[in-house]
Structure formats: structure tokens, C-alpha cells
Protein backbone atom coordinates (compact mmCIF):
# COMPACT_ATOMS: atom_id res chain seq x y z
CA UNK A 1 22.55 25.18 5.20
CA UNK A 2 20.27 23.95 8.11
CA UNK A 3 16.74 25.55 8.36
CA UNK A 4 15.67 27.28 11.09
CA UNK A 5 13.09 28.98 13.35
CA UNK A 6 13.79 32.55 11.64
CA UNK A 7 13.38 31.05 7.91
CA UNK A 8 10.27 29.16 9.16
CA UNK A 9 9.11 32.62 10.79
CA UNK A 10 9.89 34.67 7.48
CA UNK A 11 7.93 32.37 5.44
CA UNK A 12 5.04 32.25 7.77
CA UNK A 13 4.83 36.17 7.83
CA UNK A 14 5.25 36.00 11.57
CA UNK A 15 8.09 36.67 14.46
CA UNK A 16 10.19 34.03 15.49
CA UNK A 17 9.06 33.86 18.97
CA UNK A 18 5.60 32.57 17.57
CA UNK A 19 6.83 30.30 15.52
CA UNK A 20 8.67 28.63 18.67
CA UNK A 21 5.20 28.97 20.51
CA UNK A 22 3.32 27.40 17.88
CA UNK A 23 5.25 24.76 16.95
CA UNK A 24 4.98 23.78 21.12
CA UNK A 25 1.16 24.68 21.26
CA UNK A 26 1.65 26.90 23.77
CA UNK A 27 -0.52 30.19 24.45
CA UNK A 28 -1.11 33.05 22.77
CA UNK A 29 -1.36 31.82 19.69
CA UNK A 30 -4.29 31.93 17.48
CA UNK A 31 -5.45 28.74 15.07
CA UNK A 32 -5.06 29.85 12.24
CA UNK A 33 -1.45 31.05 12.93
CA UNK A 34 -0.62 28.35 14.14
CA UNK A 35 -1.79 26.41 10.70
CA UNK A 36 0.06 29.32 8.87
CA UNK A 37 3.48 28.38 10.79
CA UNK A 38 3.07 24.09 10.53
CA UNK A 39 2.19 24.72 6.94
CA UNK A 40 5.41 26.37 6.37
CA UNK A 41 7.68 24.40 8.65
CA UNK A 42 6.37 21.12 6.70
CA UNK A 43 7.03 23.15 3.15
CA UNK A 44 10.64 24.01 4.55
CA UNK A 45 11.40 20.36 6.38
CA UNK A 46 12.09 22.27 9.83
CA UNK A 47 11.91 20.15 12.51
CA UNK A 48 12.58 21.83 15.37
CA UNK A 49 15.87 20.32 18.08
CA UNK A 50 14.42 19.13 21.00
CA UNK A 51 15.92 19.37 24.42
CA UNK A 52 16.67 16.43 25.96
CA UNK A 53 20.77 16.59 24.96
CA UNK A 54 23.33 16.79 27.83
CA UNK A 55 25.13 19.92 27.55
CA UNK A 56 28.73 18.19 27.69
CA UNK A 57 28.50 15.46 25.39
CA UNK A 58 25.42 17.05 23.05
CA UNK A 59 23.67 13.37 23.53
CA UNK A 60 20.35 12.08 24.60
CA UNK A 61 21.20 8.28 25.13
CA UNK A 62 18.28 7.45 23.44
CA UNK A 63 17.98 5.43 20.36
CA UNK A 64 15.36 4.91 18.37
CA UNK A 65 13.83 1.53 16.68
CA UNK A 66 11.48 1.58 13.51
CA UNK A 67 9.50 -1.71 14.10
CA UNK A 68 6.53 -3.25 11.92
CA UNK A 69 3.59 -3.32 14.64
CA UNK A 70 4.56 -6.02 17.07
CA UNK A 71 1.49 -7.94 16.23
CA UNK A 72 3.86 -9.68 13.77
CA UNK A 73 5.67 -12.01 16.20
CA UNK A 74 9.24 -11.78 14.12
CA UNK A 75 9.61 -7.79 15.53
CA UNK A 76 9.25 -8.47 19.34
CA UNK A 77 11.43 -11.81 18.72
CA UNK A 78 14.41 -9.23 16.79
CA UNK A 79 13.73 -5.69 19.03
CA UNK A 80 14.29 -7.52 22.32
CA UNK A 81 17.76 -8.50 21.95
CA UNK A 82 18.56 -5.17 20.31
CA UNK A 83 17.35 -3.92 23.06
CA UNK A 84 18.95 -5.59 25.74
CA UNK A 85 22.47 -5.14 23.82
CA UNK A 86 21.52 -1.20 24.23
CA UNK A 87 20.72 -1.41 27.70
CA UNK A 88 23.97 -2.97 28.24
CA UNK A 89 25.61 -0.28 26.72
CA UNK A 90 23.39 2.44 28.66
CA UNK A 91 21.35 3.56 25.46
CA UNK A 92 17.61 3.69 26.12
CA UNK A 93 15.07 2.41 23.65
CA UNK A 94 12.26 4.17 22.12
CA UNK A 95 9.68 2.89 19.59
CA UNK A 96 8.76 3.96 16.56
CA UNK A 97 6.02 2.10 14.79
CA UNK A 98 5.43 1.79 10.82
CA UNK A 99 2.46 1.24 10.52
CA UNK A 100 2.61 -0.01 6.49
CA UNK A 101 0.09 2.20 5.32
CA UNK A 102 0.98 5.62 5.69
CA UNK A 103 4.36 6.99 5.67
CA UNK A 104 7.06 7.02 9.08
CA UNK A 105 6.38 10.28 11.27
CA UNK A 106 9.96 11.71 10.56
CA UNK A 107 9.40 14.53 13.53
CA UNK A 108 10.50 12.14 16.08
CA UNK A 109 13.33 10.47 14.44
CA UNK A 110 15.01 13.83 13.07
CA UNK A 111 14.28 15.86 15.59
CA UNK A 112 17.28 15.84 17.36
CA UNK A 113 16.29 13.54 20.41
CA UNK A 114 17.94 10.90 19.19
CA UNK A 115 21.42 9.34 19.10
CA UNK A 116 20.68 6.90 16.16
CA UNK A 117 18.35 5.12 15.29
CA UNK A 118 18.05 1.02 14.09
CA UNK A 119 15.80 0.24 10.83
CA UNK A 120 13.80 -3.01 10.85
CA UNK A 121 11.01 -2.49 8.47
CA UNK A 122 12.47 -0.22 5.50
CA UNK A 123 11.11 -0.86 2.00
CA UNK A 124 13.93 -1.01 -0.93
CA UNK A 125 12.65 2.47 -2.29
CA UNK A 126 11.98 4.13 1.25
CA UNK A 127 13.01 7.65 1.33
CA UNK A 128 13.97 7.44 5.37
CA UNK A 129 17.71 6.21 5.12
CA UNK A 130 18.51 8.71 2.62
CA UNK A 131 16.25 11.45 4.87
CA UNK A 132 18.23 10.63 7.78
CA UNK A 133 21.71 10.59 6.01
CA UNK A 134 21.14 14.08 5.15
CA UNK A 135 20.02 14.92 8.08
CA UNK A 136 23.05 13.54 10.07
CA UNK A 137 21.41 10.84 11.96
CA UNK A 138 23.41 7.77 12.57
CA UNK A 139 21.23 5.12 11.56
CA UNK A 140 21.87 1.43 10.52
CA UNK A 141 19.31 -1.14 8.49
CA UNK A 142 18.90 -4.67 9.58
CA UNK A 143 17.15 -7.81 7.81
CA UNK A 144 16.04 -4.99 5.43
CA UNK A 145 17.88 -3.46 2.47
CA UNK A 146 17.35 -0.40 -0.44
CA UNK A 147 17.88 -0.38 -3.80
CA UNK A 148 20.89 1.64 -3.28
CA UNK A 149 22.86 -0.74 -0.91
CA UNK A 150 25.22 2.11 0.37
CA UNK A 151 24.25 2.25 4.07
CA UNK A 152 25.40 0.42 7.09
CA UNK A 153 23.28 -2.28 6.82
CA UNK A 154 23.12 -5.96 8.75
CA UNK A 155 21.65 -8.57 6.70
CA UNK A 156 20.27 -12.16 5.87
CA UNK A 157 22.05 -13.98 2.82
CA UNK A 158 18.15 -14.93 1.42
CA UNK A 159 20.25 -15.94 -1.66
CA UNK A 160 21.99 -19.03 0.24
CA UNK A 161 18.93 -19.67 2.54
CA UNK A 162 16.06 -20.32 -0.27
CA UNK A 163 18.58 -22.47 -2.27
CA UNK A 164 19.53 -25.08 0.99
CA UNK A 165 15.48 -24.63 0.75
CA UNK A 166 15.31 -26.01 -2.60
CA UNK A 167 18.00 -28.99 -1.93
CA UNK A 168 16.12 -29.97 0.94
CA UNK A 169 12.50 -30.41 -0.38
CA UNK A 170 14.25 -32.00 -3.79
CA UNK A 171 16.59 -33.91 -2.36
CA UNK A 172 13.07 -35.58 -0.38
CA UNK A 173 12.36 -36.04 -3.92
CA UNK A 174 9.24 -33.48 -4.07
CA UNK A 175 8.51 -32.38 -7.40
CA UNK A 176 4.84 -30.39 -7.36
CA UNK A 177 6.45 -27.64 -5.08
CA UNK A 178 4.49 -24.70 -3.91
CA UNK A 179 5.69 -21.13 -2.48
CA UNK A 180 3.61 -18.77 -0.36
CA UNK A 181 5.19 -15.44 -0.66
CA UNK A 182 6.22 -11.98 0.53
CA UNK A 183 6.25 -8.16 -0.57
CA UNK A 184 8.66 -7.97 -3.79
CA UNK A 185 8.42 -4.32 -1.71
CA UNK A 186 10.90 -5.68 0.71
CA UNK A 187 13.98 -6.84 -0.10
CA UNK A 188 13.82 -9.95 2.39
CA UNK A 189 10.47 -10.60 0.20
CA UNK A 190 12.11 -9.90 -3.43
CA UNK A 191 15.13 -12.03 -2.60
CA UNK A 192 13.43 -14.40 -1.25
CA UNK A 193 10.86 -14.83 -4.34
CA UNK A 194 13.49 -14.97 -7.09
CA UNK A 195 15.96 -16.97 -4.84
CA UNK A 196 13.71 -19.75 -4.39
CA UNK A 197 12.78 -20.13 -8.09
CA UNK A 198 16.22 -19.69 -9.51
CA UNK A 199 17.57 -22.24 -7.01
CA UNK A 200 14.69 -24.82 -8.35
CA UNK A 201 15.55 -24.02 -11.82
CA UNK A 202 19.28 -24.46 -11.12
CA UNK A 203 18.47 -27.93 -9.62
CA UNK A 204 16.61 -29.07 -12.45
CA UNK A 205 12.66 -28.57 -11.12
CA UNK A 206 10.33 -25.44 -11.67
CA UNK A 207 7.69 -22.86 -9.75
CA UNK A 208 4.87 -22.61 -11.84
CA UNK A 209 2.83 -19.73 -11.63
CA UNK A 210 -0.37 -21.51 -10.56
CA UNK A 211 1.39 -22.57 -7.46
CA UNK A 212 2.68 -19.51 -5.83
CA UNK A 213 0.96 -16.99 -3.86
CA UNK A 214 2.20 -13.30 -2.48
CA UNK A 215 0.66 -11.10 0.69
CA UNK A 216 2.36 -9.14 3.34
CA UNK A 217 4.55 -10.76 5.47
CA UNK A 218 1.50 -12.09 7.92
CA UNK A 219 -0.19 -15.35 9.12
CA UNK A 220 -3.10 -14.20 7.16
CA UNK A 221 -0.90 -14.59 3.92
CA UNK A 222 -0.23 -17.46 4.72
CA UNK A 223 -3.85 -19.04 5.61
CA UNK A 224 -5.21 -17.48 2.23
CA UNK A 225 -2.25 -18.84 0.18
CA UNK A 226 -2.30 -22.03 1.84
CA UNK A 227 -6.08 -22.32 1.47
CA UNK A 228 -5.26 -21.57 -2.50
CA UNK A 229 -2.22 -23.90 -2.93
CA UNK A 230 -3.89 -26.55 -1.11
CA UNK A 231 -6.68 -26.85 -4.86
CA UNK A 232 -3.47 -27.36 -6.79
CA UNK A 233 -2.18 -30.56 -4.53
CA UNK A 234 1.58 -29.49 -4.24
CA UNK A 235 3.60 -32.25 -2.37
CA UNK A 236 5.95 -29.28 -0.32
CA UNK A 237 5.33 -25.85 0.05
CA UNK A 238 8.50 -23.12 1.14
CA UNK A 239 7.03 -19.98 3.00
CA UNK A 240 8.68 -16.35 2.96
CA UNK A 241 9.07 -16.32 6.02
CA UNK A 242 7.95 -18.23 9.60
CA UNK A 243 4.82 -15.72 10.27
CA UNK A 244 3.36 -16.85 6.70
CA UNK A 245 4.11 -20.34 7.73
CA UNK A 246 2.25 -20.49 11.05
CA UNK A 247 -0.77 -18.87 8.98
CA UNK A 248 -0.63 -21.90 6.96
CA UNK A 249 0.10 -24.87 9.55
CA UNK A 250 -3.03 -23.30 10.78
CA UNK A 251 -4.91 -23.70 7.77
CA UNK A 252 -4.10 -26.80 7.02
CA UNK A 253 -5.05 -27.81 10.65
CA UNK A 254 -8.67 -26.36 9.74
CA UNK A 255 -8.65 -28.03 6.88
CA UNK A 256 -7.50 -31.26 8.13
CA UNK A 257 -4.77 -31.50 6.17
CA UNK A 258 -1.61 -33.53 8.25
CA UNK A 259 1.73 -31.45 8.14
CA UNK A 260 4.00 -33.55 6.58
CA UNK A 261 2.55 -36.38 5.79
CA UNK A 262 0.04 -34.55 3.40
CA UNK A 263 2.20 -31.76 2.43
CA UNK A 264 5.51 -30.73 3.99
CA UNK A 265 5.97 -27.11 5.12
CA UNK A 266 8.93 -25.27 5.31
CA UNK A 267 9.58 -21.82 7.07
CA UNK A 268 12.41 -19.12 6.73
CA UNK A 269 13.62 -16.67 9.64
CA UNK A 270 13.49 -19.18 12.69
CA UNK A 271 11.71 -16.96 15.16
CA UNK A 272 11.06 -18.47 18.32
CA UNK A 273 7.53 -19.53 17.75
CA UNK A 274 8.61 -21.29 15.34
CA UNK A 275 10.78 -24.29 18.07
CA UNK A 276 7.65 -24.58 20.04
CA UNK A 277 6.38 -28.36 19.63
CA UNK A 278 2.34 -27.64 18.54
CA UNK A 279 4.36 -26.16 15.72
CA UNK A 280 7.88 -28.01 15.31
CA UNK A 281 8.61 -25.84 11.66
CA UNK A 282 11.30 -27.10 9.88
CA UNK A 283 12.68 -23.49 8.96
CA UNK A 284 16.12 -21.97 8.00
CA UNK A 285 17.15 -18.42 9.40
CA UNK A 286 20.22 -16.62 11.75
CA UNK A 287 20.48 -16.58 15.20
CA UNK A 288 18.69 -13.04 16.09
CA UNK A 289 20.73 -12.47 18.49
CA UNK A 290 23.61 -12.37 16.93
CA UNK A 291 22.04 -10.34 14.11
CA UNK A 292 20.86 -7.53 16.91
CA UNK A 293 24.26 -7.65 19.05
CA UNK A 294 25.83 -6.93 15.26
CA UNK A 295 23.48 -4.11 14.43
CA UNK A 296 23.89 -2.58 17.35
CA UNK A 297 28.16 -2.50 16.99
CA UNK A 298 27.53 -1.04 13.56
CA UNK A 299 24.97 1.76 14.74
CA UNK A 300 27.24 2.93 17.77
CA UNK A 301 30.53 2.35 15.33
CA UNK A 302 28.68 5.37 12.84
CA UNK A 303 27.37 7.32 15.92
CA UNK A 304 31.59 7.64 16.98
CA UNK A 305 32.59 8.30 13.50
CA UNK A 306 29.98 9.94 11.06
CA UNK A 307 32.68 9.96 8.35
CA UNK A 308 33.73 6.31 8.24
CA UNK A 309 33.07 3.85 5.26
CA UNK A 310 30.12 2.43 5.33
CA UNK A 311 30.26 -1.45 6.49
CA UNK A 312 27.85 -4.02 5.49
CA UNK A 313 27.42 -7.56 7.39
CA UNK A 314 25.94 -10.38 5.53
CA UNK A 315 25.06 -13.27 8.13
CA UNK A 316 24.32 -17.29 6.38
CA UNK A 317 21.16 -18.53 7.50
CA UNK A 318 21.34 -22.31 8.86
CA UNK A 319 18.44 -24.76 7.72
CA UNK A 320 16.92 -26.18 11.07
CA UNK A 321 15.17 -29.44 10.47
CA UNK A 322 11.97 -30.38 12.86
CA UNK A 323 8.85 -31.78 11.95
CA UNK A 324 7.20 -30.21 9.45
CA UNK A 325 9.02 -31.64 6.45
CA UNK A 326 9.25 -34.89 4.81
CA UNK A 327 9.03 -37.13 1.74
CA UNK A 328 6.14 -37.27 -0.63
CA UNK A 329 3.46 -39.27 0.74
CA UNK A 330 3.20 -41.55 -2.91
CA UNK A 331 6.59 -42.45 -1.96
CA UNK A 332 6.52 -43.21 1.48
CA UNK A 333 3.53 -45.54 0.89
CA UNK A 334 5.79 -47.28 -1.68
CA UNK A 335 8.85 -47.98 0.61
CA UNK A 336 6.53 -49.46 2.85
């Protein structure tokens, strides 16, 4: 049974036309009462319906997008198609940031202002999916995953990419390979992770320990793990994903280390960035497009039927060679 104002008021000792006041910080209410009645509306999970809904179709035409902060170049590269493939459709967009280190605000998710809502950043044990499914709040996960794997989700086969990953650099006949790391949090950084190294294994090579590194998916990952591999003298080194990689082409630039002919470097998600010549990453990932235009079908399929299966959409990355990758520099010297 749903909670409302009146429970909210009967817990907080107080009528319901204060709770409504004091949830809205209007007048006429004192501090302390209005403490008294958030204190009770967090105990009870009441979130109260905001207006905004047309009285006709009971919709707001608003959906909503949890993004990492968009300081991390992959989120503005995914969010903008997704939401230009809403605008088409007449949906407007509104941004919700997870900020990592504390939990999602779910007031203005659940709340009632929104039609659905698109997932970017969930973490495989997050509580939100399963807070919005009982909740009744079309929602849909993409490039992210949970544990539970029973939601509409739209996502990355990491499996296939890190092993074309592995054929590459092995077939260039690199042997001392390195890996700079994601979040085993996140299921694009756990996949990734044990991927890559069970793909090396398969193929006959290894990942020692002393030549891997793990940080949140950002280019400062990826200049600290570079600036550690770089002691150990791998030959190749595969990055999580193109942020980490850009923190390390910049690395090795300080460190005057020449992308590939000292080490080769190898991206995964093929954000935009990552094309630009100063860069030129050699990088395997979807077209993100595609990926949002897909997300967006399977969020407005659930909005028009709440009681359908639930459909998943794996996408296979394709490995995009540029310039950041090539053979061992022993063996070039050799052939020459």
C-alpha cells in the first residue's frame, strides 16, 4: 500500500495540512516541526507527487538521466545522443548527477515528476533499480549492469571486447603486457578486469599482479597507473576504458615516453576524444549512438507497458585501430 501525507502526519503527531506545508517550506510552520515531519517522511519513504502531470494523460514528458559528473568526458559523449533521440520523441531531459561519494537523491527521481528515467552510472549492488521498480518508475540501465541482471538493461559485450584486446597486442607479439584498471564496483570495470586476463590466459600469455593497476574510471587513474607500470617496462598496456587511457598518453608524454614505439596503448569505449589526432587511440568500443537510440526504445517500450518481460540488448564492441599500438620495439629494431 502506497504511503501517504496522512500516515506521514500520524507519525509526526501533526495534521495533514502541515505536513503538506512543511514538506514545501511554506509558512506557518515552526523548525522544529518541520524536522519532526522530514524525520518521519524519510523513516516512512514518502516522497511526496509533484505536480507537473497533465491531467489527461497523467504524464510530465520529462525524463530523467543519472550521469557520473560530466567532467568525465565518456557521459557528455553518451547523454547527448540520448538526448537528442528524446527530443525527437518530445521527452525533455533533466539531469541527475551521482556524484560517487554519497548516495543518488531519490526525491527527484521518485517523486512522481518523471516519466522514466535512463541509468548510466549504477554500481552492480546499487539499491536504485530495485528502489525504482518498486516504486513503479520505468527505468532502463545502459553500459552499466547489477548483480541481479533482471532489468531492462542496454549493454557492452566487455567479454568479446577485452579478448579482440588480447589477440591484438599478442598477435604484435607483446609478451610483458600491462593493464590499468577500473572499479570491480562497476560491472563495465569487473568485466573488463577478469575479461582481459582470462582472454590472455586462454591465448597462452599471463597478467601478473605487479603489472596491473585499479582507480576510478578517470584520467587520473590512468596517469598514476601509467606512472607505476611504466618501473615495470611492459611492452603494451590495455586501459579500462578511453578516459584512463588519455590519463596515461598524458603521462607518458611527461615522461617522455613515445606512444607506440616505447610502449603501445590501447583504449576501450571509443569516445570521441579518443579519434582526435594529438591522441589517435587505438581503442575498441560501440557506436554510442546506437547504444543511446537503443536505450531510449527500451525505456519508452516499459513506460507503454509496465508489465512486459524484461528485454536485455547486448551490443559487440568493434576494435578501431589508430596510432597508438604497435609491435615491440626489440622486434622492430630486429626486422630492420
Amino acid at each position: 500500500m502506497a504511503i501517504t501525507s496522512h500516515d506521514v502526519a500520524r507519525l509526526a503527531g501533526v495534521s495533514q495540512p502541515t505536513v503538506s506545508r512543511a514538506l514545501r517550506d511554506q509558512w506557518g510552520v515552526s523548525a522544529s516541526t518541520r524536522r519532526k515531519v522530514r524525520e518521519a517522511a524519510r523513516t516512512l519513504g514518502y516522497v511526496p507527487i509533484q505536480a507537473g502531470r497533465t491531467l489527461s494523460t497523467q504524464t510530465s514528458g520529462r525524463i530523467g538521466i543519472v550521469s557520473a559528473e560530466l567532467s568525465n568526458p565518456f557521459y557528455p559523449a553518451i547523454i547527448e545522443p540520448v538526448h537528442d533521440e528524446l527530443a525527437r520523441l518530445g521527452f525533455r531531459t533533466i539531469l541527475v548527477t551521482d556524484r560517487g561519494h554519497e548516495p543518488v537523491e531519490l526525491e527527484p527521481i521518485i517523486d512522481g515528476s518523471l516519466d522514466g528515467v535512463i541509468l548510466t552510472t549504477t554500481d552492480l549492488d546499487s539499491q536504485l533499480p530495485y528502489e525504482l521498480r518498486r516504486r513503479g518508475v520505468p527505468f532502463v540501465l545502459l553500459n552499466r549492469d547489477t548483480l541481479q541482471q533482471e532489468y531492462d538493461a542496454c549493454v557492452v559485450n566487455n567479454t568479446v571486447g577485452v579478448w579482440d584486446v588480447a589477440k591484438l597486442l599478442l598477435g604484435l607479439d607483446h609478451q610483458r603486457i600491462g593493464a590499468i584498471f577500473g572499479p570491480d564496483t562497476a560491472s563495465t570495470g569487473l568485466e573488463r578486469r577478469t575479461g582481459f586476463a582470462r582472454a590472455l590466459e586462454r591465448l597462452g600469455a599471463s597478467l601478473p599482479n605487479s603489472l596491473t593497476f585499479s582507480g576510478p574510471f578517470s584520467s587520473t587513474t590512468g596517469s598514476q597507473g601509467f606512472q607505476y607500470l611504466w618501473k615495470a617496462k611492459p611492452t603494451a598496456i590495455f586501459c579500462a576504458n578511453d578516459v584512463i587511457a588519455l590519463g596515461a598518453l598524458s603521462e607518458a608524454a611527461a615522461l617522455g615516453v613515445r606512444i607506440p614505439k616505447d610502449v603501445t596503448l590501447v583504449g576501450f569505449d571509443n569516445i570521441p576524444m579518443s579519434s582526435w589526432n594529438i591522441f589517435g587511440l587505438t581503442t575498441i568500443g560501440v557506436s554510442l549512438e546506437e547504444m543511446a537510440m537503443t536505450a531510449v526504445g527500451l525505456l519508452t517500450r516499459r513506460m507503454e507497458d509496465t508489465e512486459r518481460e524484461v528485454q536485455r540488448v547486448t551490443m559487440q564492441p568493434l576494435l578501431t585501430l589508430r596510432s597508438t599500438h604497435g609491435r615491440p620495439r626489440a622486434l622492430e629494431e630486429e626486422t630492420r
